[in-house]
C-alpha atoms as a PDB file:
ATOM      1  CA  UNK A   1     -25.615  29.652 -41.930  1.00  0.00           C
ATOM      2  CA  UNK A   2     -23.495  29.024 -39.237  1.00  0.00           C
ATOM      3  CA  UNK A   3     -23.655  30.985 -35.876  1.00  0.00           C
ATOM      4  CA  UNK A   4     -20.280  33.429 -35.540  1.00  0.00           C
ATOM      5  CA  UNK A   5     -20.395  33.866 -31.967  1.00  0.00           C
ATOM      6  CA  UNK A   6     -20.290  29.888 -31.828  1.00  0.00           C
ATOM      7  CA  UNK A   7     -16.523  30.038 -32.580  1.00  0.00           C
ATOM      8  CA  UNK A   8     -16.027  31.908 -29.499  1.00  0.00           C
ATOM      9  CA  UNK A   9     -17.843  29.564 -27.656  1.00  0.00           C
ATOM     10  CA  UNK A  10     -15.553  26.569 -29.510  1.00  0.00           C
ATOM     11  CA  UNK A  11     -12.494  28.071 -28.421  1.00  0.00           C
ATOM     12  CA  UNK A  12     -13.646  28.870 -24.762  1.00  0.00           C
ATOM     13  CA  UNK A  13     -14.041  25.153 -24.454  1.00  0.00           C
ATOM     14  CA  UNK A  14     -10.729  24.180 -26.706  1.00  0.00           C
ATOM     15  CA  UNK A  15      -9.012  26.280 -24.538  1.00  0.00           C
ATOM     16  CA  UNK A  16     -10.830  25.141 -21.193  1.00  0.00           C
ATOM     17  CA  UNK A  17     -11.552  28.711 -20.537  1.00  0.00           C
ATOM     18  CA  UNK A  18     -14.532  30.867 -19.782  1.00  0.00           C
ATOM     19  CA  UNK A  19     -16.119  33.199 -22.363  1.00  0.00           C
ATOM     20  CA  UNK A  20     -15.051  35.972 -19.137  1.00  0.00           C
ATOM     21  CA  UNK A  21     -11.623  35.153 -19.906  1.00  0.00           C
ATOM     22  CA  UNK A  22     -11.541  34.871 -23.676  1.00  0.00           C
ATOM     23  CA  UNK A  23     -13.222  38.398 -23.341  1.00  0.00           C
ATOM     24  CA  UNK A  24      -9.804  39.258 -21.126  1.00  0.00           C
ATOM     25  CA  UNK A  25      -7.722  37.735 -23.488  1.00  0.00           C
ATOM     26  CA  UNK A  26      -8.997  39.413 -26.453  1.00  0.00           C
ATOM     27  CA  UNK A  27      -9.462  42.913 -24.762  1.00  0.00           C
ATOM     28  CA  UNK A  28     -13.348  42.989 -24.979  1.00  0.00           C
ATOM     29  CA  UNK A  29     -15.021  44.817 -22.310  1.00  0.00           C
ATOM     30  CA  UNK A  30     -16.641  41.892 -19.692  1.00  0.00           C
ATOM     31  CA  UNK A  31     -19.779  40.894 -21.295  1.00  0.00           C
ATOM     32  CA  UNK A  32     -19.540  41.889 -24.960  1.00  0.00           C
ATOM     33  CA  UNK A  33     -19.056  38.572 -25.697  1.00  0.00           C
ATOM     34  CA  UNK A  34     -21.568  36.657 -23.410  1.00  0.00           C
ATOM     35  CA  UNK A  35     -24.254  39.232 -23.623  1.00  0.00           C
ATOM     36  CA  UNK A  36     -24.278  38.638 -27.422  1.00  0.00           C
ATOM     37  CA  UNK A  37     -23.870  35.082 -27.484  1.00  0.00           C
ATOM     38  CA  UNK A  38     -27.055  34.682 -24.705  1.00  0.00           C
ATOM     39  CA  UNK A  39     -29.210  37.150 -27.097  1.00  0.00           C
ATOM     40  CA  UNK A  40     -27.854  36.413 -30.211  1.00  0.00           C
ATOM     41  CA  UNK A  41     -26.730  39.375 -31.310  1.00  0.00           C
ATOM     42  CA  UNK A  42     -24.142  40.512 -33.539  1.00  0.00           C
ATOM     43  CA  UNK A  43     -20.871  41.777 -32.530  1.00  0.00           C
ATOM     44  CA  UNK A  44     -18.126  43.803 -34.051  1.00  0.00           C
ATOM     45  CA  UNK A  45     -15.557  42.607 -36.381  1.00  0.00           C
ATOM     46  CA  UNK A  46     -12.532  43.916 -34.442  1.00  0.00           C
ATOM     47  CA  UNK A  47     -13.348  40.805 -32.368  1.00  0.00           C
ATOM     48  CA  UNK A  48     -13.008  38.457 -34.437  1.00  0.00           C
ATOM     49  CA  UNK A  49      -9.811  40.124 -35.811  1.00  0.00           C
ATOM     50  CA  UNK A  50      -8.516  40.049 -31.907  1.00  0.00           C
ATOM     51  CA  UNK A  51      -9.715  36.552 -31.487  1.00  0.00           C
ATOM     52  CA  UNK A  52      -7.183  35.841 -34.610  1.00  0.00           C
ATOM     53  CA  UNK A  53      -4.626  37.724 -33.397  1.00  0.00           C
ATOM     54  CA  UNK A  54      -4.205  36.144 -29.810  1.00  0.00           C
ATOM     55  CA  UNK A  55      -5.078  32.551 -30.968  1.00  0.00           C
ATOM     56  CA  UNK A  56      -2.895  32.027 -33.807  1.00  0.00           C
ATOM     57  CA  UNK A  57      -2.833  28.168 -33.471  1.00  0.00           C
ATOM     58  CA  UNK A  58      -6.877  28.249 -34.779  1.00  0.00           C
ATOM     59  CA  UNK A  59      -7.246  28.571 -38.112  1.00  0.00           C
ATOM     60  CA  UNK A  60      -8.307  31.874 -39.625  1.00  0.00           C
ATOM     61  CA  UNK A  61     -10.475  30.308 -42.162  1.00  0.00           C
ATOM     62  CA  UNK A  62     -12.231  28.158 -39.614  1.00  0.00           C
ATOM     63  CA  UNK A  63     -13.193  31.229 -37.221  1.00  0.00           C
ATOM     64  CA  UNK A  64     -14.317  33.052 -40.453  1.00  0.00           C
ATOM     65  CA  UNK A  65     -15.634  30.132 -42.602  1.00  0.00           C
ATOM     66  CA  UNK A  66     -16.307  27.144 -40.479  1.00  0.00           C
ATOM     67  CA  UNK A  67     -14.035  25.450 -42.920  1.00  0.00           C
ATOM     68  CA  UNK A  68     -11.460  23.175 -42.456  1.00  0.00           C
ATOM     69  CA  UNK A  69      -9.419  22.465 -39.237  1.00  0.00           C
ATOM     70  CA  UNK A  70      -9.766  24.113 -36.264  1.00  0.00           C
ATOM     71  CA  UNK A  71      -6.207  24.339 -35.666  1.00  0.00           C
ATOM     72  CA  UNK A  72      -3.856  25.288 -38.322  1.00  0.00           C
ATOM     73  CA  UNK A  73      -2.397  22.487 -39.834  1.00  0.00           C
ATOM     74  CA  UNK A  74       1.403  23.019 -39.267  1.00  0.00           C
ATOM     75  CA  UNK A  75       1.274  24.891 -35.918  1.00  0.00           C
ATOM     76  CA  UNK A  76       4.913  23.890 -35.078  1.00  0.00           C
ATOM     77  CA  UNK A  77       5.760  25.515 -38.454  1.00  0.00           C
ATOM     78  CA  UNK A  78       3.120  28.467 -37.624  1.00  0.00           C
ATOM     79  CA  UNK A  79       4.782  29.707 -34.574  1.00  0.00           C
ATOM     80  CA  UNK A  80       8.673  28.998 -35.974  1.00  0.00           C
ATOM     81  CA  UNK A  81       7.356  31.530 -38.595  1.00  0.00           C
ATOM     82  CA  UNK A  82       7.029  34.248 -35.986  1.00  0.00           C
ATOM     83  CA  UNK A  83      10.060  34.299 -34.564  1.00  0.00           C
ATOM     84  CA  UNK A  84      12.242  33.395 -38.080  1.00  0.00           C
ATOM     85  CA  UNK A  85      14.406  36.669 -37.978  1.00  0.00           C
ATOM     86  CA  UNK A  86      13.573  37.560 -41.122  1.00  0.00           C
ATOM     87  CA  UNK A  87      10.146  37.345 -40.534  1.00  0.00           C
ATOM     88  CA  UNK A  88      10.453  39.516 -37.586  1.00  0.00           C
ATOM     89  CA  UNK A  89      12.497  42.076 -39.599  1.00  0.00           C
ATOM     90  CA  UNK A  90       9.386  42.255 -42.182  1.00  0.00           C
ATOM     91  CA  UNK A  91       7.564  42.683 -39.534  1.00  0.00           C
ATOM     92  CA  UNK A  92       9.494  45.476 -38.094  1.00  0.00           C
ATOM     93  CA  UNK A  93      10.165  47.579 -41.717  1.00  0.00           C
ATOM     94  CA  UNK A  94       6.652  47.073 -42.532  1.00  0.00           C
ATOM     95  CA  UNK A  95       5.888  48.757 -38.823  1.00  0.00           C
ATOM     96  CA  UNK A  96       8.390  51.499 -39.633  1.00  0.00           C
ATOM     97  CA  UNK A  97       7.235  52.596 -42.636  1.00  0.00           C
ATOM     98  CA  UNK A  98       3.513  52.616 -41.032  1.00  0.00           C
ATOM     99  CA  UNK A  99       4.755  54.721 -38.538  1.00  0.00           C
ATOM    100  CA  UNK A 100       6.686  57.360 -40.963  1.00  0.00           C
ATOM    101  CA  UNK A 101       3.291  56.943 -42.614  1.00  0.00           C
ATOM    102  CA  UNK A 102       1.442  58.160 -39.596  1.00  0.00           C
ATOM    103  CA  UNK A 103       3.835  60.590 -38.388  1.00  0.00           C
ATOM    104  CA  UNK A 104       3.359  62.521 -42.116  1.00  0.00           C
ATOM    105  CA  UNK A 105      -0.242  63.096 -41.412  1.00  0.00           C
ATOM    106  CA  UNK A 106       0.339  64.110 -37.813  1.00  0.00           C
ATOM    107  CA  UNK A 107       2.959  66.777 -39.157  1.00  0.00           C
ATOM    108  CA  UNK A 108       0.575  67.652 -42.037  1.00  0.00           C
ATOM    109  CA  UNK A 109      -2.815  67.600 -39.681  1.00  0.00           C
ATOM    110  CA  UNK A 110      -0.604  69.808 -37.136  1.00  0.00           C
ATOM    111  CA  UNK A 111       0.351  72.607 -39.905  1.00  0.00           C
ATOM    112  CA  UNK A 112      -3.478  72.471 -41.062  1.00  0.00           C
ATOM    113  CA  UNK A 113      -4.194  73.191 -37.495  1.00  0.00           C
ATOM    114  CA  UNK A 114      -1.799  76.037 -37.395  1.00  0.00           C
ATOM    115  CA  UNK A 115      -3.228  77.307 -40.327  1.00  0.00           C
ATOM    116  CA  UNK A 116      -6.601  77.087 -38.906  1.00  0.00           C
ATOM    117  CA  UNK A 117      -5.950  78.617 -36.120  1.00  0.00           C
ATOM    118  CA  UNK A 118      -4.319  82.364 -37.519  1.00  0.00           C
ATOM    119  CA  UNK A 119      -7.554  81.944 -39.829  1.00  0.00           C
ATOM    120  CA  UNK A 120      -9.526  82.126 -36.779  1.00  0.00           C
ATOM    121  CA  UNK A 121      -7.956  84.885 -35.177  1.00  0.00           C
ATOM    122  CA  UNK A 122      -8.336  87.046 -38.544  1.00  0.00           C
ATOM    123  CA  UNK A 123     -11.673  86.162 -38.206  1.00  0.00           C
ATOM    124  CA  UNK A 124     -12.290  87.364 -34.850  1.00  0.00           C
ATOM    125  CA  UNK A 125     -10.429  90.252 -35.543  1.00  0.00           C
ATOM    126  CA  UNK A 126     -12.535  91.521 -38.569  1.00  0.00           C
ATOM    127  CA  UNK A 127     -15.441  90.660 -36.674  1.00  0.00           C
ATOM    128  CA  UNK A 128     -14.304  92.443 -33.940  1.00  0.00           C
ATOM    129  CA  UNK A 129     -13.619  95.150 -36.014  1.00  0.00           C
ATOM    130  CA  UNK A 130     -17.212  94.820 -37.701  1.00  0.00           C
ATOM    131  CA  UNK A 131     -18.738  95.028 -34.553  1.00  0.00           C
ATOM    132  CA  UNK A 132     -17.177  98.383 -33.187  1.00  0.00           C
ATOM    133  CA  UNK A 133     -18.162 100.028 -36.744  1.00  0.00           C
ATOM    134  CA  UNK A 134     -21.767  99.154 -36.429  1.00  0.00           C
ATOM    135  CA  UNK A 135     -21.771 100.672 -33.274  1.00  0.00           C
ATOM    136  CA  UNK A 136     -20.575 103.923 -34.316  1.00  0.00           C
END
């Protein structure tokens, strides 16, 4: 079974970069990366998903598998993809909608918090209540 963090490594040297800087590149704190690599640890997926996102001329399926090319086979036709308009639009609706998405459960979180809170103060009232007829 093939190592994980060696694809880090791979790139490092592809790229003629430290594993420092392909820690920078990806966001990782300094050392996630070479701390697990020199004790062979494991490390979390959100790497690998950030290592995808800001290299997309590698090839997914090598960094996951080990399969295939390293690089993606029509890179020129990989990065005229991302900025086709209509690509871009897609992009952007499918953005939107996550955001109306997310701003749904913020507005429905926010009224459960409201709702939470007046519980709470009938609580403390009835407990306050409780307490000054017990001491009667």
């Amino acid at each position: 079974m093939r190592n994980i963090l060696q694809v880090f490594t791979d790139i490092a040297q592809n790229e003629g970069i430290t594993i420092t800087n392909l820690e920078k590149k990806i966001g990782a704190s300094k050392g996630v990366l070479s701390r697990a690599i020199s004790k062979g640890t494991d490390i979390q997926a959100k790497w690998l998903i950030a290592l995808v996102d800001n290299y997309p001329l590698y090839s997914a399926e090598w960094i996951l598998t080990g399969t295939g090319p390293m690089l993606q086979r029509d890179s020129a036709e990989s990065i005229s993809k991302e900025t086709d308009p209509d690509v871009l639009r897609e992009k952007l609706v499918n953005l939107q909608n996550q955001l109306d998405a997310l701003e749904k459960a913020n507005n429905a979180l926010e009224d459960a918090n409201e709702s939470l809170k007046e519980t709470k103060l009938i609580l403390q009232k009835r407990i306050s209540e409780l307490e000054t007829n017990s001491k009667r």
